[in-house]
Protein backbone atom coordinates (compact mmCIF):
# COMPACT_ATOMS: atom_id res chain seq x y z
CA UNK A 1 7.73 -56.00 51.91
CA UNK A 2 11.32 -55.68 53.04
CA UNK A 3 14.22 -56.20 51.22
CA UNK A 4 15.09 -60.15 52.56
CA UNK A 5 11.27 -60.98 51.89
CA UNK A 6 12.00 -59.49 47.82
CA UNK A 7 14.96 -61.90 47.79
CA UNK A 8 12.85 -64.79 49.00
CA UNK A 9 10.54 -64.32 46.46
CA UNK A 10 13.40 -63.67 43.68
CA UNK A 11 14.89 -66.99 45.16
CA UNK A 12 11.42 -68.96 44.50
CA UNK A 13 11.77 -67.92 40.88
CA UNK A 14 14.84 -70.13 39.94
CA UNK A 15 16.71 -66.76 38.42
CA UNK A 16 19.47 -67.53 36.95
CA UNK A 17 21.37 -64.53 38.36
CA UNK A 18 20.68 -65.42 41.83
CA UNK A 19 24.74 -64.18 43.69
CA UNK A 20 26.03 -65.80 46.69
CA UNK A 21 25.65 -62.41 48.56
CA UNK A 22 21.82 -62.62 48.15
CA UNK A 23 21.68 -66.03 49.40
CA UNK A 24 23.20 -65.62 52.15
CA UNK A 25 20.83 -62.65 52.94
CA UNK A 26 17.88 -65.03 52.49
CA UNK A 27 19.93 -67.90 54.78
CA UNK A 28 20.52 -65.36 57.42
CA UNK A 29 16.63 -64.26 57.06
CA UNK A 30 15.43 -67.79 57.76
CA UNK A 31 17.94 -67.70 60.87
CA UNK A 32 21.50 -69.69 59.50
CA UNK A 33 24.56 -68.75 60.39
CA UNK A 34 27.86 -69.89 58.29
CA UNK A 35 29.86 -72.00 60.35
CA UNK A 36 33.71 -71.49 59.64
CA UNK A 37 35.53 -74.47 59.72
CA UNK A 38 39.07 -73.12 59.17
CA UNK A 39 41.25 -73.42 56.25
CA UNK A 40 40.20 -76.87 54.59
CA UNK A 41 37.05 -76.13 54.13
CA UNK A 42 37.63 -75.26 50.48
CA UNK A 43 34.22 -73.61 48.12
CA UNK A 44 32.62 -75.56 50.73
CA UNK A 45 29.94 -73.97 52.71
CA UNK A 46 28.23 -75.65 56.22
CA UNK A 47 25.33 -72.88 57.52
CA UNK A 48 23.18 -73.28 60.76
CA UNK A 49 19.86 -72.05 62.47
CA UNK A 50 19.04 -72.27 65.85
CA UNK A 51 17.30 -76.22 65.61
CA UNK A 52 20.82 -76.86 64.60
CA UNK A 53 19.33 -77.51 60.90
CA UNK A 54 22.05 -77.58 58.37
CA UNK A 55 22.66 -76.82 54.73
CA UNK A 56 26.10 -77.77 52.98
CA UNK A 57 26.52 -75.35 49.74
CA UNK A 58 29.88 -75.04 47.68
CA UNK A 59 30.06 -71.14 47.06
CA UNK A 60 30.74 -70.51 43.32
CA UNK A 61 34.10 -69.62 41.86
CA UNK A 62 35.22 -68.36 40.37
CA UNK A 63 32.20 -65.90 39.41
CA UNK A 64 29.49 -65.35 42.08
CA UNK A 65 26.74 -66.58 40.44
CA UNK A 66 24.99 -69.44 42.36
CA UNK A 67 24.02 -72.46 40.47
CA UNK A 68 20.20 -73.82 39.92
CA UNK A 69 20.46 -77.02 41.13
CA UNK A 70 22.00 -75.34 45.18
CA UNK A 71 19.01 -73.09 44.91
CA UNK A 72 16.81 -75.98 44.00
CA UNK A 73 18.07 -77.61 47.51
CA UNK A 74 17.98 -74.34 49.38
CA UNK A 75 14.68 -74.18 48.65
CA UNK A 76 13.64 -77.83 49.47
CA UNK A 77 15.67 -77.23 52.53
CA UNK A 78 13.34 -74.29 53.67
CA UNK A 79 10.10 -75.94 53.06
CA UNK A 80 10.78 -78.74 54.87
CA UNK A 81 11.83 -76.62 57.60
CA UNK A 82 8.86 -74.93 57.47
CA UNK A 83 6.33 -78.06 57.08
CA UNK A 84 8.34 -79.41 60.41
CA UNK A 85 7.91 -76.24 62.63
């Protein structure tokens, strides 16, 4: 199992020590990109994949911890994805 499959799983478990660094790992696994949208963009976050599906986040601060109710979307996010491919 690699290491981006592990954080999938960890992600499914609701932990609440879940950083933004390991979501974006599991983002970039299920192929999003962050889009940068310059300096007003503020905490918030607009990522990508290639069906030009999107998922709007607001990265934590100050701490890096992300909160359980973005990784409750993230993961309603991905299984719709994946009921739709």
């Amino acid at each position: 199992m690699s290491q981006a499959e592990k954080l999938v799983h960890r992600l499914l478990s609701l932990p609440k020590d879940f950083t933004w660094d390991e979501l974006i790992k599991v983002l970039a696994y299920y192929g999003y990109v962050e889009l940068k949208k310059g300096k007003t963009g503020g905490s918030r976050r607009k990522f990508v994949d290639g069906q030009k599906n999107v998922i709007i986040l607001h990265k934590p601060h100050p701490g890096n911890i992300v909160k359980e109710y973005a990784l409750k979307q993230v993961i309603e996010h991905l299984q719709e994805k994946k009921k739709n491919e």
